[in-house]
PDB file of N, CA and C in Angstrom:
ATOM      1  N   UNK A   1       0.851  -1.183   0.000  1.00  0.00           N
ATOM      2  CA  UNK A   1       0.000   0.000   0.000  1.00  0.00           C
ATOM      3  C   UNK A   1       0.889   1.237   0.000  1.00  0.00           C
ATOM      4  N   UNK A   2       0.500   1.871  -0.927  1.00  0.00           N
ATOM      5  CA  UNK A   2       1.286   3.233  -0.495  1.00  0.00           C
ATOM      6  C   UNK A   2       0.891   4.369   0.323  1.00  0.00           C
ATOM      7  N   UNK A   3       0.919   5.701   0.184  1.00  0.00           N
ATOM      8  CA  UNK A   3       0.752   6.454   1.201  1.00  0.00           C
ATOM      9  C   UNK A   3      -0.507   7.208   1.371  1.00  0.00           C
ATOM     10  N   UNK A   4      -1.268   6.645  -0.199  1.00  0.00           N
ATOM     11  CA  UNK A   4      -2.448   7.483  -0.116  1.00  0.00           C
ATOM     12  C   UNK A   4      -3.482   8.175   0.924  1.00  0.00           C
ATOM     13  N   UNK A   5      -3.608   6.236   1.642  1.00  0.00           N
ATOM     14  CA  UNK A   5      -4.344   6.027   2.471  1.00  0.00           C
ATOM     15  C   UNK A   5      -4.289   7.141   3.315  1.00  0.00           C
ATOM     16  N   UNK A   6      -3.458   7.733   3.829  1.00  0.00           N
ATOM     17  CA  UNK A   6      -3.333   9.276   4.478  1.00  0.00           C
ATOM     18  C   UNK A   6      -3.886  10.338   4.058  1.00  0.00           C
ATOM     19  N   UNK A   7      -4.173  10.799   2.924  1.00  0.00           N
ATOM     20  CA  UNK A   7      -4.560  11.666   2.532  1.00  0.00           C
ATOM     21  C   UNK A   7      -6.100  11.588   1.415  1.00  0.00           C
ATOM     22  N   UNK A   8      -7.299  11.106   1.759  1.00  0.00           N
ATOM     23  CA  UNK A   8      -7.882  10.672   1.262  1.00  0.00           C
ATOM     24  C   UNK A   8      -8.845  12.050   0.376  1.00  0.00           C
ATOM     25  N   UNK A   9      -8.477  12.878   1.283  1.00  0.00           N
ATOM     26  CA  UNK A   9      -9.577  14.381   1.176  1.00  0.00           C
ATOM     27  C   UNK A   9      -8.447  15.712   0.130  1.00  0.00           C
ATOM     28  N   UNK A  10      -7.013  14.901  -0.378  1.00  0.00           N
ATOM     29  CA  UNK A  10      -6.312  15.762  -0.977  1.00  0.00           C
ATOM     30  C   UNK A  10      -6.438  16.203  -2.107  1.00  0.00           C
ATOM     31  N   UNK A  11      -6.639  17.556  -2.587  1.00  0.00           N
ATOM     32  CA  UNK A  11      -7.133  17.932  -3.839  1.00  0.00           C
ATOM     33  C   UNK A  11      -5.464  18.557  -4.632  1.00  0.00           C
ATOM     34  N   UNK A  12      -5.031  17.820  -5.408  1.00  0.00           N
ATOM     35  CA  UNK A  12      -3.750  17.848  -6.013  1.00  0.00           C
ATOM     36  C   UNK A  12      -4.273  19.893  -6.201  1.00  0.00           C
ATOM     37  N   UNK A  13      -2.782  21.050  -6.268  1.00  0.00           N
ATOM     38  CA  UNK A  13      -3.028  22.327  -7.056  1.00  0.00           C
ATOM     39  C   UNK A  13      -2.160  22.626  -7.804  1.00  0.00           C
ATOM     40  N   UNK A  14      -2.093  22.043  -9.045  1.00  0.00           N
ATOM     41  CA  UNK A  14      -0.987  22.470 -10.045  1.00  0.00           C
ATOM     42  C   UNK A  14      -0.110  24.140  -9.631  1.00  0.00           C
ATOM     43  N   UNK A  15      -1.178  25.001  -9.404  1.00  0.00           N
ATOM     44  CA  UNK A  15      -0.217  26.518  -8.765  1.00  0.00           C
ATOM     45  C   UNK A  15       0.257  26.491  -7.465  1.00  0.00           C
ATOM     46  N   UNK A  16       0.085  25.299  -6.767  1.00  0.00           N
ATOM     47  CA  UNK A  16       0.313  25.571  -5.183  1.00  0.00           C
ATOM     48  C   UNK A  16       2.129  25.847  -5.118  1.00  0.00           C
ATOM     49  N   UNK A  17       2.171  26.315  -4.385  1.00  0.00           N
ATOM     50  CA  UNK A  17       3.887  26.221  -3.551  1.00  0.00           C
ATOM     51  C   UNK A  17       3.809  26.357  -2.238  1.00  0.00           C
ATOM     52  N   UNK A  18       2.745  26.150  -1.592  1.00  0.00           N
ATOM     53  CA  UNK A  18       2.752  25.880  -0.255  1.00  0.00           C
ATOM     54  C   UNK A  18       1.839  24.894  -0.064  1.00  0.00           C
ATOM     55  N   UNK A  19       2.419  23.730   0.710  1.00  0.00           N
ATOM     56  CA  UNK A  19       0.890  22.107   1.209  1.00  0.00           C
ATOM     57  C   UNK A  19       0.881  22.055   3.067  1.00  0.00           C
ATOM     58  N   UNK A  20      -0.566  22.542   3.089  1.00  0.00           N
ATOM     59  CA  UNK A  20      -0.967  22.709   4.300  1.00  0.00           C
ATOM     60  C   UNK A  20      -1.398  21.286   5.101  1.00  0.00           C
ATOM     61  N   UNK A  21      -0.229  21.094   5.583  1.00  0.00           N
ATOM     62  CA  UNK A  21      -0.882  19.543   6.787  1.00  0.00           C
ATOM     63  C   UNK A  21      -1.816  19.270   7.622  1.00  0.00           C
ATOM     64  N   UNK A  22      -2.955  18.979   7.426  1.00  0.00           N
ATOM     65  CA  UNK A  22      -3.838  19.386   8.645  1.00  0.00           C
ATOM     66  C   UNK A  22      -4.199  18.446   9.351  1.00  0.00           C
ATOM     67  N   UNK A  23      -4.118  18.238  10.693  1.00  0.00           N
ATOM     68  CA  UNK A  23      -4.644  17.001  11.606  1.00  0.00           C
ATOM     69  C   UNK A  23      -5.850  17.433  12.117  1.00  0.00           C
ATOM     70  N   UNK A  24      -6.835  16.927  12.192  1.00  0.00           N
ATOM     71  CA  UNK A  24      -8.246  16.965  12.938  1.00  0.00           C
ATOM     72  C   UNK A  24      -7.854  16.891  14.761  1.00  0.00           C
ATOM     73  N   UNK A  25      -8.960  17.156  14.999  1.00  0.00           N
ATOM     74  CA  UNK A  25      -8.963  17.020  16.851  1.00  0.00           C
ATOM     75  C   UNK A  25      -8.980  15.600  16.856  1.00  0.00           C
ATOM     76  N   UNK A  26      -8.736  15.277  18.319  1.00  0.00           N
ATOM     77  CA  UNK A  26      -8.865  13.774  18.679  1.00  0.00           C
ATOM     78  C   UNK A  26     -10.303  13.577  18.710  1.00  0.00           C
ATOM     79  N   UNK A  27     -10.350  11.982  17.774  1.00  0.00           N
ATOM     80  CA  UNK A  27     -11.366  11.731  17.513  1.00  0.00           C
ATOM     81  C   UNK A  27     -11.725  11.918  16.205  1.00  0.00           C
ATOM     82  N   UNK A  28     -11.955  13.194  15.793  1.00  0.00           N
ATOM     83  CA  UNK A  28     -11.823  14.087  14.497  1.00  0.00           C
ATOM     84  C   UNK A  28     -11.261  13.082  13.569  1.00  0.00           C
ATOM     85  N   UNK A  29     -12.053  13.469  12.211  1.00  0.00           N
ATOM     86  CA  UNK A  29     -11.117  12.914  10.877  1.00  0.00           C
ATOM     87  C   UNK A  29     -10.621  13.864   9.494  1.00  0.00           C
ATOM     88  N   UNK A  30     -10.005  13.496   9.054  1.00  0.00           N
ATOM     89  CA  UNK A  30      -9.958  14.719   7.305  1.00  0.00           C
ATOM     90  C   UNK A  30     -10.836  15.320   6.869  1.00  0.00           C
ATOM     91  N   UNK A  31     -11.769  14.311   6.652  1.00  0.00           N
ATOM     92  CA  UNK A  31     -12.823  15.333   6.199  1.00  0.00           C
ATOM     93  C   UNK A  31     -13.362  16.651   6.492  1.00  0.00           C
ATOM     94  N   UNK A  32     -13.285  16.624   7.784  1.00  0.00           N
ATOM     95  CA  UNK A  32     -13.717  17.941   8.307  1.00  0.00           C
ATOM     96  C   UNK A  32     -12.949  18.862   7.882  1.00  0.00           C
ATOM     97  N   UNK A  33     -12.054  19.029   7.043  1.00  0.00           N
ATOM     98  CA  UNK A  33     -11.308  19.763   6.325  1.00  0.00           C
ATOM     99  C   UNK A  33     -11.122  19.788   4.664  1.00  0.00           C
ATOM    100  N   UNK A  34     -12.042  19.116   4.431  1.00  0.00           N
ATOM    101  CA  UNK A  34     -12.439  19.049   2.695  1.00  0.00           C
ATOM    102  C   UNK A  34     -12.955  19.451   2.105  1.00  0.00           C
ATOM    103  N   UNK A  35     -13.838  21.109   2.471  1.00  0.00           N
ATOM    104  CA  UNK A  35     -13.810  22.575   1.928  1.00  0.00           C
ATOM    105  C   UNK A  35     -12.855  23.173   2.107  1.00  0.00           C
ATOM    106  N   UNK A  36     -11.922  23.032   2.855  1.00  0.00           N
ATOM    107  CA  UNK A  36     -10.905  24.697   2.933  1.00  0.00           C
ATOM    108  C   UNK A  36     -10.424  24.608   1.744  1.00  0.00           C
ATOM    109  N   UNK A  37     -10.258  23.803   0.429  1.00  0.00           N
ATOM    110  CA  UNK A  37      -9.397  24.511  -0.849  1.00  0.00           C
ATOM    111  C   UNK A  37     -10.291  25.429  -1.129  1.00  0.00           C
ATOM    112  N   UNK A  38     -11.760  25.689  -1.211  1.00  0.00           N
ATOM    113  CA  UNK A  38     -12.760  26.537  -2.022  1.00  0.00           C
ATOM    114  C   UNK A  38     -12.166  27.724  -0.995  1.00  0.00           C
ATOM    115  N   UNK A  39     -12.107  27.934   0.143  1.00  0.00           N
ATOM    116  CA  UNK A  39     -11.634  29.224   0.545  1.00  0.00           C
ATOM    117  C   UNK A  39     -10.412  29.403   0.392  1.00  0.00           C
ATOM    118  N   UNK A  40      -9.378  28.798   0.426  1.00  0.00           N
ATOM    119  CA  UNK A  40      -8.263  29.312   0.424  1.00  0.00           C
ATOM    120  C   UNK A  40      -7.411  29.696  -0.966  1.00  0.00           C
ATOM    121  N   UNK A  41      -6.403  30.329  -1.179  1.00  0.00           N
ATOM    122  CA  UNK A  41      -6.153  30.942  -2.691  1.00  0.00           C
ATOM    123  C   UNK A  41      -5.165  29.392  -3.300  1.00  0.00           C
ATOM    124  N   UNK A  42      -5.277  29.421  -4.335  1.00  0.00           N
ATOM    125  CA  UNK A  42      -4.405  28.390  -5.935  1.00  0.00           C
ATOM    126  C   UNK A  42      -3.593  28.494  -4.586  1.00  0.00           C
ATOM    127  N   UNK A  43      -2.512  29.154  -4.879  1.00  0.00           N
ATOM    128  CA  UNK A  43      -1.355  28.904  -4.399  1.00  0.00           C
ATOM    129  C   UNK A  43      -1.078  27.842  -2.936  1.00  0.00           C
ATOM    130  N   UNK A  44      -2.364  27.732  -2.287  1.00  0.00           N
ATOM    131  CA  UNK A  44      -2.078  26.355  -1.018  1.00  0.00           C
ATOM    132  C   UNK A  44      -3.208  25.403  -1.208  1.00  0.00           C
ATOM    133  N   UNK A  45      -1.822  24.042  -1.105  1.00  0.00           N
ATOM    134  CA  UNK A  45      -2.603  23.060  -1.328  1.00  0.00           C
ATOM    135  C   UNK A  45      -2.886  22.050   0.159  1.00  0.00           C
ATOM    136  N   UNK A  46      -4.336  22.046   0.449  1.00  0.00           N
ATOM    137  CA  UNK A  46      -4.100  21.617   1.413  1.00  0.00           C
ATOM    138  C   UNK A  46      -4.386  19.940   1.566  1.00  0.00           C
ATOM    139  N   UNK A  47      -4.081  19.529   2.695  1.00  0.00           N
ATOM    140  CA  UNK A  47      -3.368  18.036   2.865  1.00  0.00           C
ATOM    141  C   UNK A  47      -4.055  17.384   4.238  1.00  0.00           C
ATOM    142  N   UNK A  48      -5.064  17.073   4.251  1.00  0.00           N
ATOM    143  CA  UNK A  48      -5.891  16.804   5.238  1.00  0.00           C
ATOM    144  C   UNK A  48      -5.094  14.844   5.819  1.00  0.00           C
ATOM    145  N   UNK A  49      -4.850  14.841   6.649  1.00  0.00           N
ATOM    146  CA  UNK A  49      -4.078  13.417   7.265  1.00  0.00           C
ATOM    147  C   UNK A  49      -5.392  12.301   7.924  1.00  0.00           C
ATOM    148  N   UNK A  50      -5.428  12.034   7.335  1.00  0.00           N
ATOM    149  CA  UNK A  50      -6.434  10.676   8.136  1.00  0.00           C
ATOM    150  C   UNK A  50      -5.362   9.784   8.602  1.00  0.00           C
ATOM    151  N   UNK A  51      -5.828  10.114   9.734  1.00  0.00           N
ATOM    152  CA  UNK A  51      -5.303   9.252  11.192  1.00  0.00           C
ATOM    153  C   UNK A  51      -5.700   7.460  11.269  1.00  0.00           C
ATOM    154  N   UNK A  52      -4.565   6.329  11.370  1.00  0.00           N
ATOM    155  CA  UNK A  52      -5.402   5.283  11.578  1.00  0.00           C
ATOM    156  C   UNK A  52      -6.650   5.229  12.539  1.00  0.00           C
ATOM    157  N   UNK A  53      -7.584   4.349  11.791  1.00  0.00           N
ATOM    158  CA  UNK A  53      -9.159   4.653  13.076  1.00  0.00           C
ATOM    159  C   UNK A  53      -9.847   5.240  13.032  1.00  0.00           C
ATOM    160  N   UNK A  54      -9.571   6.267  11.863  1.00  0.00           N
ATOM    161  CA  UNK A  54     -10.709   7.148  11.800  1.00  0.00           C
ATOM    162  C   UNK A  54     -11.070   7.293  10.241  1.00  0.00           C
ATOM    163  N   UNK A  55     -12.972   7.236  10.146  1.00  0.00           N
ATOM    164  CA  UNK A  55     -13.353   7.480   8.914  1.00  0.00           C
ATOM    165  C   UNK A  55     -12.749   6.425   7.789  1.00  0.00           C
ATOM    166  N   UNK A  56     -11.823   6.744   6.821  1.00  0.00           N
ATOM    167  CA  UNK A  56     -11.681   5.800   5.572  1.00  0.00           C
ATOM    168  C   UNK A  56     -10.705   4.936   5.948  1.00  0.00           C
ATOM    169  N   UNK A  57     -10.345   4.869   7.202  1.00  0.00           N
ATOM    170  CA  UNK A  57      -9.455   3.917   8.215  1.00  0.00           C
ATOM    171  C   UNK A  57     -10.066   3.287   9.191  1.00  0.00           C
ATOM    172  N   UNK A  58     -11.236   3.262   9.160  1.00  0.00           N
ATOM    173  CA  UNK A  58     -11.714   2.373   9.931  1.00  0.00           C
ATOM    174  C   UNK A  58     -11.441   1.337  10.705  1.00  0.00           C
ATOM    175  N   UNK A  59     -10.953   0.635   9.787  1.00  0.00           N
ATOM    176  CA  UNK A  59     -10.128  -1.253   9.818  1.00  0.00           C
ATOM    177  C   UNK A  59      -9.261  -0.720  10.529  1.00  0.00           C
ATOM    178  N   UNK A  60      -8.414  -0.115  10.435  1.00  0.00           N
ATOM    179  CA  UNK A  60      -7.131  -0.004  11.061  1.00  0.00           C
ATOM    180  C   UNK A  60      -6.905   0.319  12.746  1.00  0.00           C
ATOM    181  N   UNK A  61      -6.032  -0.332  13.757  1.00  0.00           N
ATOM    182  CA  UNK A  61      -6.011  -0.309  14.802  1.00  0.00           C
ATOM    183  C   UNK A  61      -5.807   1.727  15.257  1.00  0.00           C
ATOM    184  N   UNK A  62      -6.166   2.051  16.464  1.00  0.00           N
ATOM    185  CA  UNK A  62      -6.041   3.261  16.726  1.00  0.00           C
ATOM    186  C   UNK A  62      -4.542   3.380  17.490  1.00  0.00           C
ATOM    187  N   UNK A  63      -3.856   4.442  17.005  1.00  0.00           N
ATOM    188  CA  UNK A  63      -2.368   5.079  17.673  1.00  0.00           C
ATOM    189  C   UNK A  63      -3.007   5.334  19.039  1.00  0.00           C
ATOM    190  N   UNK A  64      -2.013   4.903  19.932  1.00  0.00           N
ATOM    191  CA  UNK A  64      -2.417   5.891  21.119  1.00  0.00           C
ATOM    192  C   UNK A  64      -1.227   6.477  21.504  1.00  0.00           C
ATOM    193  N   UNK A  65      -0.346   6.616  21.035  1.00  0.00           N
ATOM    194  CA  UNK A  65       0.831   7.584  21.283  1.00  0.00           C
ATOM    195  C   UNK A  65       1.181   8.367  19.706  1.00  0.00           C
ATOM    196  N   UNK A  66       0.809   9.574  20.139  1.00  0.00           N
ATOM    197  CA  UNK A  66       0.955  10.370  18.634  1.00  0.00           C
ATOM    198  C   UNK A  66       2.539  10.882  18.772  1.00  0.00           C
ATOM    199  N   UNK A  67       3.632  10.391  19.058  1.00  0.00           N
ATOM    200  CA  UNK A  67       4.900   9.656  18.980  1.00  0.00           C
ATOM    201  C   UNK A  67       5.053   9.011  17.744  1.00  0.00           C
ATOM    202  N   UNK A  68       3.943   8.051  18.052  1.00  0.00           N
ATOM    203  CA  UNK A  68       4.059   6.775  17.184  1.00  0.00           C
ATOM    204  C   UNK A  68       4.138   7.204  15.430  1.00  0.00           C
ATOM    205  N   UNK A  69       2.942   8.537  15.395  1.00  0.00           N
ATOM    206  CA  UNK A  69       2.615   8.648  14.152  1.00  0.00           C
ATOM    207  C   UNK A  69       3.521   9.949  13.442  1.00  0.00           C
ATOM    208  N   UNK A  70       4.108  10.439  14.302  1.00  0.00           N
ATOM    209  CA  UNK A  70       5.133  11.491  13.787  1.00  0.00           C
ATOM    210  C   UNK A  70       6.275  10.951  12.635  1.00  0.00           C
ATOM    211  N   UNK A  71       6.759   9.799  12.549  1.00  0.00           N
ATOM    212  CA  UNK A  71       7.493   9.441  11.284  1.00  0.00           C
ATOM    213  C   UNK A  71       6.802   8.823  10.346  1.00  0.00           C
ATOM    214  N   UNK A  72       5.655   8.060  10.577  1.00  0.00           N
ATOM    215  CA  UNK A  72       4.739   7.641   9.584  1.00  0.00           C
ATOM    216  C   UNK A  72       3.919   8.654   8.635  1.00  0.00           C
ATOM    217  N   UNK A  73       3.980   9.690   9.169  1.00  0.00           N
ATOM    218  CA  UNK A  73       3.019  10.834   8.466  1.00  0.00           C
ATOM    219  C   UNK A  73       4.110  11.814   8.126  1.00  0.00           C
ATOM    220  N   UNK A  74       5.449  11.699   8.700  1.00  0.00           N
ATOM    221  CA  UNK A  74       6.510  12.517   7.549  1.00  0.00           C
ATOM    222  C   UNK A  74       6.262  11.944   6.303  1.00  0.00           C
ATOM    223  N   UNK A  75       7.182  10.656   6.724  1.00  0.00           N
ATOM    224  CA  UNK A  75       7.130   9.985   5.223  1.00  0.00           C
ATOM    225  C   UNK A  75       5.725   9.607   4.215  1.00  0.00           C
ATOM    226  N   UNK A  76       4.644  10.148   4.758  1.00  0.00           N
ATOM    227  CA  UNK A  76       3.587  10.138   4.103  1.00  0.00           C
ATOM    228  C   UNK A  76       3.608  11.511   3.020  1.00  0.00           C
ATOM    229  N   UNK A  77       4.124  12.407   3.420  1.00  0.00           N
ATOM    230  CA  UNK A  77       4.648  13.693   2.941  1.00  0.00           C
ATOM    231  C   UNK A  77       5.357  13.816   2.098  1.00  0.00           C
ATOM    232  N   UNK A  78       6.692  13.397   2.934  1.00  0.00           N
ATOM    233  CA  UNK A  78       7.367  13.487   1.968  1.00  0.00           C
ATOM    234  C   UNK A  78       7.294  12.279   0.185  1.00  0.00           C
ATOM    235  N   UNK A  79       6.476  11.638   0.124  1.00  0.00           N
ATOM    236  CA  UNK A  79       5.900  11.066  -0.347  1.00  0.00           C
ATOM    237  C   UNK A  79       5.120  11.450  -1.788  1.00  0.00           C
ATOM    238  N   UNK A  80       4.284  12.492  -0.896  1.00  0.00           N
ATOM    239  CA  UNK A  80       3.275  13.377  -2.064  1.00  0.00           C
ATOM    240  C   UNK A  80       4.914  14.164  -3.270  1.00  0.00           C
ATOM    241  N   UNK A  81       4.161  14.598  -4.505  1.00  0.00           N
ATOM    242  CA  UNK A  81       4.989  15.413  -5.228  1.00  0.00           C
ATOM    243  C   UNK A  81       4.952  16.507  -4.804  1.00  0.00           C
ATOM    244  N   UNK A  82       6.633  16.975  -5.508  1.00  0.00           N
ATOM    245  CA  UNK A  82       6.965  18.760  -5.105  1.00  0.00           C
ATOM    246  C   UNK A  82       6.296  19.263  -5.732  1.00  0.00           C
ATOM    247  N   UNK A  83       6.208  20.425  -4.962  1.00  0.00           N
ATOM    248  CA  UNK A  83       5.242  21.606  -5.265  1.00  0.00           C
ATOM    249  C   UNK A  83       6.389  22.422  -6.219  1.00  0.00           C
TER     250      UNK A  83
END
């Protein structure tokens, strides 16, 4: 699997040069962040993180040390293409 699974709510912006990471509250999932491209300008692309456990992760066991998920969600990043 690759890294998609993280970013399920990401709207690619050919003009972007800035990608906004966004984590939901605990509990919270991406989605709740899958209007902000309509407000925000071309130039940021934003990058909503679905957390294992939540929403289109369902299946997946829940982190309970957000430790745990700090190198898994770099390399989820660094992952996506340059802006």
């Amino acid at each position: 699997m690759g890294h998609e699974h993280w970013f399920p709510f990401r709207t690619p912006r050919p003009a972007a040069t800035v990608r906004l990471a966004c984590l939901a509250h605990a509990g919270g999932g991406a989605s709740v962040f899958r209007e902000w491209p309509k407000s925000l300008p071309s130039w940021i692309e934003v990058a909503p993180v679905q957390l294992p456990g939540h929403e289109t992760r369902l299946r997946e066991p829940l982190v309970g040390e957000v430790s745990a998920l700090a190198a898994p969600i770099a390399d989820a990043l660094e992952s996506l293409p340059q802006l």
